[in-house]
PDB file of N, CA and C in Angstrom:
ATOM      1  N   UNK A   1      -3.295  18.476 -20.004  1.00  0.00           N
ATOM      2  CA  UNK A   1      -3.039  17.441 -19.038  1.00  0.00           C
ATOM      3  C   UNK A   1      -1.913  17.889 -18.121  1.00  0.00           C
ATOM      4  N   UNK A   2      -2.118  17.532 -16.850  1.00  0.00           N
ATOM      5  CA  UNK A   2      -0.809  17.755 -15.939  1.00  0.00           C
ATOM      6  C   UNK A   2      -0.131  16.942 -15.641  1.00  0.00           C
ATOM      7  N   UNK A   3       1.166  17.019 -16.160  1.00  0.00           N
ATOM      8  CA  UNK A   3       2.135  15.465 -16.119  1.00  0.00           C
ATOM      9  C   UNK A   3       3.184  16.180 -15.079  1.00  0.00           C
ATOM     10  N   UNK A   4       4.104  14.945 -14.880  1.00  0.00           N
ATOM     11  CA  UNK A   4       4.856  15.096 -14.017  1.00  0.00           C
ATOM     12  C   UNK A   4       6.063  16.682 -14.529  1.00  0.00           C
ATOM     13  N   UNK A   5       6.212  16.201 -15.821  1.00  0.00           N
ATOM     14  CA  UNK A   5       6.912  16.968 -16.851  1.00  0.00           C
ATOM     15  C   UNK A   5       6.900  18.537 -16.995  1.00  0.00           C
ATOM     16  N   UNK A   6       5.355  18.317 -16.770  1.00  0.00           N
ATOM     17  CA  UNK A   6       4.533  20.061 -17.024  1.00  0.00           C
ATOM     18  C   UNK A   6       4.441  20.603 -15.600  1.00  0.00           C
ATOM     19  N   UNK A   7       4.837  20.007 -14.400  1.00  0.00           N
ATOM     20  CA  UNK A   7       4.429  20.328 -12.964  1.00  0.00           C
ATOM     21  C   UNK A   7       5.857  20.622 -12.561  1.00  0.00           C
ATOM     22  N   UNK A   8       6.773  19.661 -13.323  1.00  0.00           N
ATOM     23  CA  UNK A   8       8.196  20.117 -12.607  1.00  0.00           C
ATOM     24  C   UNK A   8       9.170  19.509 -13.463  1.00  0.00           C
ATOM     25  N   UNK A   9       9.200  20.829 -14.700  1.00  0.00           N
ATOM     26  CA  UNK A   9      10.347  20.844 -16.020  1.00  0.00           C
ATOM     27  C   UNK A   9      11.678  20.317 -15.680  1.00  0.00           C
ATOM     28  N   UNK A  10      12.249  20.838 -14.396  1.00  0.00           N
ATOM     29  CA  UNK A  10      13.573  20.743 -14.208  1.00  0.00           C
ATOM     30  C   UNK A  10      13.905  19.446 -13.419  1.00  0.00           C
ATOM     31  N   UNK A  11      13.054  18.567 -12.970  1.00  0.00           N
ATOM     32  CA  UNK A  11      13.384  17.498 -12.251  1.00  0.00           C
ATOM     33  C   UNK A  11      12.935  16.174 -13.666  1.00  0.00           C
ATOM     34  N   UNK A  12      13.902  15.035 -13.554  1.00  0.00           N
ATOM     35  CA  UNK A  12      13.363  14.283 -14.857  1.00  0.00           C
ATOM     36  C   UNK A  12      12.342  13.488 -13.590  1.00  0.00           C
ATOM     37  N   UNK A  13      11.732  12.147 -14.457  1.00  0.00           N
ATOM     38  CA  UNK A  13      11.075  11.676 -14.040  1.00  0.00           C
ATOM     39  C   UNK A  13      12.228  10.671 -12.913  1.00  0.00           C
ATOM     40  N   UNK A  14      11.307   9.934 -12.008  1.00  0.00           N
ATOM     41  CA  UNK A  14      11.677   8.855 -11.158  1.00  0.00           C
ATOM     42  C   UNK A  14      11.994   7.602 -11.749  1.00  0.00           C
ATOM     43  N   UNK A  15      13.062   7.198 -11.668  1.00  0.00           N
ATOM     44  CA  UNK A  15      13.369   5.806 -12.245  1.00  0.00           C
ATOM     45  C   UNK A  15      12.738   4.626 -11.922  1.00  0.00           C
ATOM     46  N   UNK A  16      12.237   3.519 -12.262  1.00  0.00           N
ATOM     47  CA  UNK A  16      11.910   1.882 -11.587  1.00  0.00           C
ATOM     48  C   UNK A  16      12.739   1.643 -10.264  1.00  0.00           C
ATOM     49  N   UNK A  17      14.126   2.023 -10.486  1.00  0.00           N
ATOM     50  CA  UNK A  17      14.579   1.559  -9.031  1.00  0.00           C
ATOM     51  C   UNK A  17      14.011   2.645  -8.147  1.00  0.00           C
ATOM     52  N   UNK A  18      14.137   4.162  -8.440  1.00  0.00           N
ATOM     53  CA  UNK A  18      14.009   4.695  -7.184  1.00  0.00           C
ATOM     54  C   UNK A  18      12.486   4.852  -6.524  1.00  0.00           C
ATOM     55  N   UNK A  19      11.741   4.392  -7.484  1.00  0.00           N
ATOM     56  CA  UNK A  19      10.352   4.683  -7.177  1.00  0.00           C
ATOM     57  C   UNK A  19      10.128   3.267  -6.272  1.00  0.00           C
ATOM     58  N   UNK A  20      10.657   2.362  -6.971  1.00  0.00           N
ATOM     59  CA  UNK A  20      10.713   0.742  -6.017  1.00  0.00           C
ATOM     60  C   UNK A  20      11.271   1.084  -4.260  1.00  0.00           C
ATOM     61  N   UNK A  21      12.268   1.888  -4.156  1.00  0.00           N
ATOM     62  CA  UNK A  21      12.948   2.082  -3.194  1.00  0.00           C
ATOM     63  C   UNK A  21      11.854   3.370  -2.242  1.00  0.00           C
ATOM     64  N   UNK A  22      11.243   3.903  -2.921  1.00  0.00           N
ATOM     65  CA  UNK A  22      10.052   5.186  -2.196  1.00  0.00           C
ATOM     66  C   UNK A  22       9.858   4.732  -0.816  1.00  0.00           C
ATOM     67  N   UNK A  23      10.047   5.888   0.187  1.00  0.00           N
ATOM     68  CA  UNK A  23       9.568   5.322   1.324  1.00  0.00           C
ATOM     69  C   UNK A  23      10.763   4.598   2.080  1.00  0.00           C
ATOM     70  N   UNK A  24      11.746   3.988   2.317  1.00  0.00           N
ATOM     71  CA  UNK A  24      12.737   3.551   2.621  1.00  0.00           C
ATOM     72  C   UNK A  24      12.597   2.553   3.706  1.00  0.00           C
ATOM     73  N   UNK A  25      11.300   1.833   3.391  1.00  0.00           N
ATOM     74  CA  UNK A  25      10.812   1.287   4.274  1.00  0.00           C
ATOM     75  C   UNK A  25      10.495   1.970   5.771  1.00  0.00           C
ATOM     76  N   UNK A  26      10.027   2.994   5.404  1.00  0.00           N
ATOM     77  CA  UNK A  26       9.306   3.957   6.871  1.00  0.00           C
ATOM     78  C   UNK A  26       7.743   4.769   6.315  1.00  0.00           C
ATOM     79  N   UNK A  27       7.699   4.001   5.151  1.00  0.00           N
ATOM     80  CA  UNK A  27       6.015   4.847   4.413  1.00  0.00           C
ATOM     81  C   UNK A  27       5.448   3.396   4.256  1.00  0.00           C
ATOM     82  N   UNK A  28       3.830   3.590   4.851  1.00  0.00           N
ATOM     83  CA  UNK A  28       3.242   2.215   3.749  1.00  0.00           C
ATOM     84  C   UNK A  28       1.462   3.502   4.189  1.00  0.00           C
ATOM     85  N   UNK A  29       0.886   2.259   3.176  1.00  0.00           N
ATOM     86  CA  UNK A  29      -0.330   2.493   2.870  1.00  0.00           C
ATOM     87  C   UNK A  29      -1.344   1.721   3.189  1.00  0.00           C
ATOM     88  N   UNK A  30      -2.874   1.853   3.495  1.00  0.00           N
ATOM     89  CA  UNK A  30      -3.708   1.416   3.681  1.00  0.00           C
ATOM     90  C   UNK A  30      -4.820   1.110   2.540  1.00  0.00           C
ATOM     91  N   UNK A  31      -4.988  -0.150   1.892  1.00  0.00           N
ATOM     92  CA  UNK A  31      -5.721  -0.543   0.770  1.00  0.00           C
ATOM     93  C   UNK A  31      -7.222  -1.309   1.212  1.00  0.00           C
ATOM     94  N   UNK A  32      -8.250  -0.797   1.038  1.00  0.00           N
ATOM     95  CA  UNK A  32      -9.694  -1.542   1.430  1.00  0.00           C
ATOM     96  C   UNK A  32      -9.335  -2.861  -0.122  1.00  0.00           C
ATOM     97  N   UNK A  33      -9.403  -3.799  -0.062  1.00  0.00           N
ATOM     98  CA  UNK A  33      -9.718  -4.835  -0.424  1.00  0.00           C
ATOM     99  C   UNK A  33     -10.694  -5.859  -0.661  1.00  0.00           C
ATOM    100  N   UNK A  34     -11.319  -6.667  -1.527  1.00  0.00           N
ATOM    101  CA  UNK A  34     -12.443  -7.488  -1.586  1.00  0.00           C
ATOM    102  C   UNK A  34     -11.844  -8.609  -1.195  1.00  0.00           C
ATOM    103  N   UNK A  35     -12.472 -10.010   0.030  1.00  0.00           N
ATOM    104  CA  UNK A  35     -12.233 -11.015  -0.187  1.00  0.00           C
ATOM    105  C   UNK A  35     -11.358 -11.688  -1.375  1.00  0.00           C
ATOM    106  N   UNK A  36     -11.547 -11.691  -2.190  1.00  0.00           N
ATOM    107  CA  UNK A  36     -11.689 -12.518  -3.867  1.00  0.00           C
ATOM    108  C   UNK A  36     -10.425 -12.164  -4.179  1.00  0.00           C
ATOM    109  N   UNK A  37      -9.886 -10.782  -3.586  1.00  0.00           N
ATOM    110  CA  UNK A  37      -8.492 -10.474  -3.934  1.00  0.00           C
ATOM    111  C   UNK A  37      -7.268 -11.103  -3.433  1.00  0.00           C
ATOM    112  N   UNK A  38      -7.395 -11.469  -2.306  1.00  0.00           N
ATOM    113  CA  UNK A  38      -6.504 -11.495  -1.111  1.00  0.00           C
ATOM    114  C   UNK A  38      -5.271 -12.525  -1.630  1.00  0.00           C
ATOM    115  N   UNK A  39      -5.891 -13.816  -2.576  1.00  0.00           N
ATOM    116  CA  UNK A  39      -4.893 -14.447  -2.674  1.00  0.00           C
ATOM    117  C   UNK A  39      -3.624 -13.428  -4.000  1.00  0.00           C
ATOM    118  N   UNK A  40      -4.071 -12.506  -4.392  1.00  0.00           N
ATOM    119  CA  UNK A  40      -3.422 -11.657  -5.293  1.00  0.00           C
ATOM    120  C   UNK A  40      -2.109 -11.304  -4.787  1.00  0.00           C
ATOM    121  N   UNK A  41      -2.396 -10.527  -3.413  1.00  0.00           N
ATOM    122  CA  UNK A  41      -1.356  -9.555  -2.389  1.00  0.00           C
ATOM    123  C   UNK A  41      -0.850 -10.436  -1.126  1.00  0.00           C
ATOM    124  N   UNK A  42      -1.478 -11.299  -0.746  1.00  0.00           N
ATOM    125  CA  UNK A  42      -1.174 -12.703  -0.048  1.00  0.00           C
ATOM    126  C   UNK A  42      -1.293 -14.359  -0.099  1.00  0.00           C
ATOM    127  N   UNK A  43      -0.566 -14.460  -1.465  1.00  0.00           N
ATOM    128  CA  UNK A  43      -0.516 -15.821  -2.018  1.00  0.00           C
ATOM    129  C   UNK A  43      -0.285 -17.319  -1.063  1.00  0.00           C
ATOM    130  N   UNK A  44       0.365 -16.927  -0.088  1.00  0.00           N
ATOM    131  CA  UNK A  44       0.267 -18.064   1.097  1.00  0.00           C
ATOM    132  C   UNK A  44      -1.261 -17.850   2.225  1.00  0.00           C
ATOM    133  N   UNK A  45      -1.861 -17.011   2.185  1.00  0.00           N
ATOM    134  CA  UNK A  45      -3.045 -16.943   2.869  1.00  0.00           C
ATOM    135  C   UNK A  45      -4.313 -17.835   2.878  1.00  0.00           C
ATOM    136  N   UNK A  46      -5.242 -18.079   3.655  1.00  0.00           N
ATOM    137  CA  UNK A  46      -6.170 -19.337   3.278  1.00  0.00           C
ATOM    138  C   UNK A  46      -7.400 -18.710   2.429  1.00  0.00           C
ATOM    139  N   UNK A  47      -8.231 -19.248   1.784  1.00  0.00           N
ATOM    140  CA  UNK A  47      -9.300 -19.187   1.186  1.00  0.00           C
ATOM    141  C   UNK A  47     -10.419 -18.356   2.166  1.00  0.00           C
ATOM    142  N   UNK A  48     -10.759 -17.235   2.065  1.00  0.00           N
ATOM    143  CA  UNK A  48     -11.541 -16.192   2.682  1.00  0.00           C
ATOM    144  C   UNK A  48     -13.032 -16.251   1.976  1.00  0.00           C
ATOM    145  N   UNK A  49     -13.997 -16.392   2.601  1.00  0.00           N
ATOM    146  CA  UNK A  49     -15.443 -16.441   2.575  1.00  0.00           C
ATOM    147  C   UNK A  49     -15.723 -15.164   1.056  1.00  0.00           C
ATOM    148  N   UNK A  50     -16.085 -14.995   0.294  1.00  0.00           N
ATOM    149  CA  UNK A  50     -16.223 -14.336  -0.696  1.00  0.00           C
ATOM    150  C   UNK A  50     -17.209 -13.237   0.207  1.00  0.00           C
ATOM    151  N   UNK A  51     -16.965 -11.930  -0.791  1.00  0.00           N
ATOM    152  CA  UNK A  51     -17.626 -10.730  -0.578  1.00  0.00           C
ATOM    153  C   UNK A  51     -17.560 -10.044   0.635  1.00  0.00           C
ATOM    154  N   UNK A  52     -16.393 -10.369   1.496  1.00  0.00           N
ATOM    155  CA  UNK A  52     -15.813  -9.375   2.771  1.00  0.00           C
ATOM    156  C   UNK A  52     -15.276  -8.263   2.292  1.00  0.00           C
ATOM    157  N   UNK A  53     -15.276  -6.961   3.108  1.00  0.00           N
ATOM    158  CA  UNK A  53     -14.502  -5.756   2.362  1.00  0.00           C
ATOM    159  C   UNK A  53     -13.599  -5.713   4.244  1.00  0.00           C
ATOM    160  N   UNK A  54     -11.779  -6.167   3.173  1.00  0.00           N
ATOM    161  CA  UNK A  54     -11.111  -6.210   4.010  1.00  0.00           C
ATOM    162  C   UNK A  54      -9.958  -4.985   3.684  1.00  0.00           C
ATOM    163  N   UNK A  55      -8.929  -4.426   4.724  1.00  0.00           N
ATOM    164  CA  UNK A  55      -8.101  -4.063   4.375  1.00  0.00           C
ATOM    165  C   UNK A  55      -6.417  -4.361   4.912  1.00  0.00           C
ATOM    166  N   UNK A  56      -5.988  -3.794   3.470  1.00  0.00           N
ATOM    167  CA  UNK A  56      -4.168  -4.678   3.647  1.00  0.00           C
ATOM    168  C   UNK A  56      -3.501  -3.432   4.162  1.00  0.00           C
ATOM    169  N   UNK A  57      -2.506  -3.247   4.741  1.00  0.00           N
ATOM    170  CA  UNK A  57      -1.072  -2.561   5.161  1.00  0.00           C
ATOM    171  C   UNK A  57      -0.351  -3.060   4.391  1.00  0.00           C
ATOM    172  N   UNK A  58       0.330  -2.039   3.154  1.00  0.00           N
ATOM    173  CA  UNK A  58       0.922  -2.273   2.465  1.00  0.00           C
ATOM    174  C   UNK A  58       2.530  -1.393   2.372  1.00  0.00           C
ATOM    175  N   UNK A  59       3.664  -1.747   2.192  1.00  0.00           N
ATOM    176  CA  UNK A  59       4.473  -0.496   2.150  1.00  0.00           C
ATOM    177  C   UNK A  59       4.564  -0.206   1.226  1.00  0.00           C
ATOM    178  N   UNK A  60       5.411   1.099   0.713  1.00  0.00           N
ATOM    179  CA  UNK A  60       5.230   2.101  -0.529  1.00  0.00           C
ATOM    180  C   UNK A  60       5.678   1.658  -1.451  1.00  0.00           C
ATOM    181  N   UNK A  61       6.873   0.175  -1.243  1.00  0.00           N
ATOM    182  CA  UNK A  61       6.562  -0.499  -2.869  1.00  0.00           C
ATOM    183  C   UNK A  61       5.530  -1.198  -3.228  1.00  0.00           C
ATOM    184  N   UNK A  62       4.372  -1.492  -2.165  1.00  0.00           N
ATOM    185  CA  UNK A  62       3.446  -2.764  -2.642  1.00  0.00           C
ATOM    186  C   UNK A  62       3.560  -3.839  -1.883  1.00  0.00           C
ATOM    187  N   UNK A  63       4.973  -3.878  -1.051  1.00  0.00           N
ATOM    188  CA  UNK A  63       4.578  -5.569  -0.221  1.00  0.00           C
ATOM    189  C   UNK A  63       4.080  -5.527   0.844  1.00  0.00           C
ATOM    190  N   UNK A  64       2.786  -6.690   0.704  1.00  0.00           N
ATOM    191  CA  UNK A  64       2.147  -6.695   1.769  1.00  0.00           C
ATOM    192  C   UNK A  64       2.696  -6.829   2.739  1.00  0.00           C
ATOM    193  N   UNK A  65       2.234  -6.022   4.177  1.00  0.00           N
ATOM    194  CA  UNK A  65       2.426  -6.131   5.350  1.00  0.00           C
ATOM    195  C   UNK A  65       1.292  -7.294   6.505  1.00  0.00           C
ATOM    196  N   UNK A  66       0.270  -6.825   6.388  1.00  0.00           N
ATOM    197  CA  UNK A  66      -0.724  -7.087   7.399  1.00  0.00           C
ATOM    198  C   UNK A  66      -2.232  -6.843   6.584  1.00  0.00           C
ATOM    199  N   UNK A  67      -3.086  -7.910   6.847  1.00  0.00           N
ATOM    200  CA  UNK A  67      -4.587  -8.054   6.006  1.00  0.00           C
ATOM    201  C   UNK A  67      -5.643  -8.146   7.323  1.00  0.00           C
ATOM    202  N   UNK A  68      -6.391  -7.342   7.186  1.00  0.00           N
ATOM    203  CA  UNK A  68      -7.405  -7.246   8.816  1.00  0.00           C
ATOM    204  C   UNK A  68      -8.718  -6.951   8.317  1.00  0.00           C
ATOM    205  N   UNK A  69      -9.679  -6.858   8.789  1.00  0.00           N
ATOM    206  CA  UNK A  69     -11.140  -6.696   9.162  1.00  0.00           C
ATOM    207  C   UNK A  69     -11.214  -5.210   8.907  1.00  0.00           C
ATOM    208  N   UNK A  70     -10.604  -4.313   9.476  1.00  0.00           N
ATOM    209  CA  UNK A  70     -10.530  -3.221  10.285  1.00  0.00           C
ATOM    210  C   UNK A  70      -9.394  -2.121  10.043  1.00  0.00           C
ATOM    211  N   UNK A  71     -10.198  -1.247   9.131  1.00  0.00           N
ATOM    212  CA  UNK A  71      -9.719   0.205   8.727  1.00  0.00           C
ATOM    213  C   UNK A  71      -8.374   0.881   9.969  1.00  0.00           C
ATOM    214  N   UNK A  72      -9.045   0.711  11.320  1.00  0.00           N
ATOM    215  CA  UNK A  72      -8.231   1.289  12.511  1.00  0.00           C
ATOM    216  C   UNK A  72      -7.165   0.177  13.226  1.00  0.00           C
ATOM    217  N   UNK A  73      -7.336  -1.406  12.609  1.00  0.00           N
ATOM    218  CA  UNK A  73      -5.987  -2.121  13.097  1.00  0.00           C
ATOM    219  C   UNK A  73      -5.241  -1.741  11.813  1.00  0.00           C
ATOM    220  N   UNK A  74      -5.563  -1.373  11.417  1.00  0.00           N
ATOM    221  CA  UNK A  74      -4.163  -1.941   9.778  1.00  0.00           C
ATOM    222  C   UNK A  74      -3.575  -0.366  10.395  1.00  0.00           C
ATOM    223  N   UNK A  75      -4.589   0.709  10.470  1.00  0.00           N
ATOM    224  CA  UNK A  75      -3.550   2.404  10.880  1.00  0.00           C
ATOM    225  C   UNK A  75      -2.910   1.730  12.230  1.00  0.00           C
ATOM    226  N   UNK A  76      -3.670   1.121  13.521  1.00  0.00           N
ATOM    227  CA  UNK A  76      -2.805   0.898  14.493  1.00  0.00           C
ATOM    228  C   UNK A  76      -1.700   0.263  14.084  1.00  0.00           C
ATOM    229  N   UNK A  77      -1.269  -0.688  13.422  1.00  0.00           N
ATOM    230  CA  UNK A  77      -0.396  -1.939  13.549  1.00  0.00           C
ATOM    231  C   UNK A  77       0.786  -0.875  12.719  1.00  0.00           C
ATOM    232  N   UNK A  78       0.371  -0.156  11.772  1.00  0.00           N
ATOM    233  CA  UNK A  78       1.408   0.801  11.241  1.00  0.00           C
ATOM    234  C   UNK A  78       1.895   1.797  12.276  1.00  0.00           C
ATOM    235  N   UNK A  79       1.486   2.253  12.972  1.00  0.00           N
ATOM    236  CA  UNK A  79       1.579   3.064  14.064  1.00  0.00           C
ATOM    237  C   UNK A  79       2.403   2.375  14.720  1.00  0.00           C
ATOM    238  N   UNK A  80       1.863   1.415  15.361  1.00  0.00           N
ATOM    239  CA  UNK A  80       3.134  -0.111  16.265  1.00  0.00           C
ATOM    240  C   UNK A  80       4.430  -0.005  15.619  1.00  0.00           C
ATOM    241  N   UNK A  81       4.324  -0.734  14.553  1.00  0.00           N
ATOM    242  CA  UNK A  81       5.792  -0.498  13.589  1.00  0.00           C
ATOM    243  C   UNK A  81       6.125   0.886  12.866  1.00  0.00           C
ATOM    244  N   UNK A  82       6.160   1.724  13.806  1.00  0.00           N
ATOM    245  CA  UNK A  82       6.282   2.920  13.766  1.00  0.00           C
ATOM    246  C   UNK A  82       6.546   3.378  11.840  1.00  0.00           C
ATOM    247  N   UNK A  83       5.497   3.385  10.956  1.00  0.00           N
ATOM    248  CA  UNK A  83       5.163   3.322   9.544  1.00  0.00           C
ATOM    249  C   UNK A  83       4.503   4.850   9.530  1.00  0.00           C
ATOM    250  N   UNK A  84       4.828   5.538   9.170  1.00  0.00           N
ATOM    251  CA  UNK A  84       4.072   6.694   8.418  1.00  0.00           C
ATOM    252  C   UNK A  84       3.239   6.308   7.219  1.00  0.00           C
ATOM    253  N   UNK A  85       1.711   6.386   7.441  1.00  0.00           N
ATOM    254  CA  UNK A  85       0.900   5.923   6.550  1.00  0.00           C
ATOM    255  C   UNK A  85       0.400   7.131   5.605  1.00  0.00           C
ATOM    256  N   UNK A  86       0.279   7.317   4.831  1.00  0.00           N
ATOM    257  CA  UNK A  86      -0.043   8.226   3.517  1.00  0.00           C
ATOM    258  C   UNK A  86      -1.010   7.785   2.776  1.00  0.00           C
ATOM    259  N   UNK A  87      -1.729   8.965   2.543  1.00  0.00           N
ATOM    260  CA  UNK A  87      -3.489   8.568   1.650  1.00  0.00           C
ATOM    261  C   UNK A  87      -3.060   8.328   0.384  1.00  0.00           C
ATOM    262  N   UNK A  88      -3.813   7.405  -0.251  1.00  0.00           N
ATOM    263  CA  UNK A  88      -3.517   7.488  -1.742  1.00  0.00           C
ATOM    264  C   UNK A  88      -5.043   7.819  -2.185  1.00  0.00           C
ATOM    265  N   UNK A  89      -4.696   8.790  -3.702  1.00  0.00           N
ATOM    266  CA  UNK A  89      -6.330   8.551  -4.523  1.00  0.00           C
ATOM    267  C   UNK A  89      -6.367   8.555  -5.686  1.00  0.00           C
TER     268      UNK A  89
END
């Protein structure tokens, strides 16, 4: 298995705070989403028609930014708020 450990002996792992802190608020991410989720990552949001595939702008700790239709507003709107977006897989 390749752990963080076996990839890079001399660095320890990342702590809860600093991994919380990742990104310094200038990284977020782009998440495709199901309808059904939304109240999960946007608990004040209204009740969304079931079975839409939407996506969130999220930053690199997880808080939502922005929930859209559209793969290329959530990269624009990060782009706007000048956000360096990074693939996750």
């Amino acid at each position: 298995m390749n752990t963080w450990s076996s990839r890079f002996p001399d660095r320890p792992p990342m702590s809860a705070d600093e991994f919380a802190h990742l990104g310094g608020g200038s990284i977020a991410y782009v998440r495709a989403i199901r309808s059904e989720e939304v109240g999960e990552l946007f608990p004040g949001a209204p009740t969304i028609q079931p079975g839409l595939q939407l996506f969130a702008l999220l930053a690199a700790d997880g808080t939502p930014i922005l929930l859209t239709d559209s793969k290329d507003a959530a990269l624009a709107n990060a782009a706007q708020h000048e956000l360096q977006t990074l693939s996750l897989h």
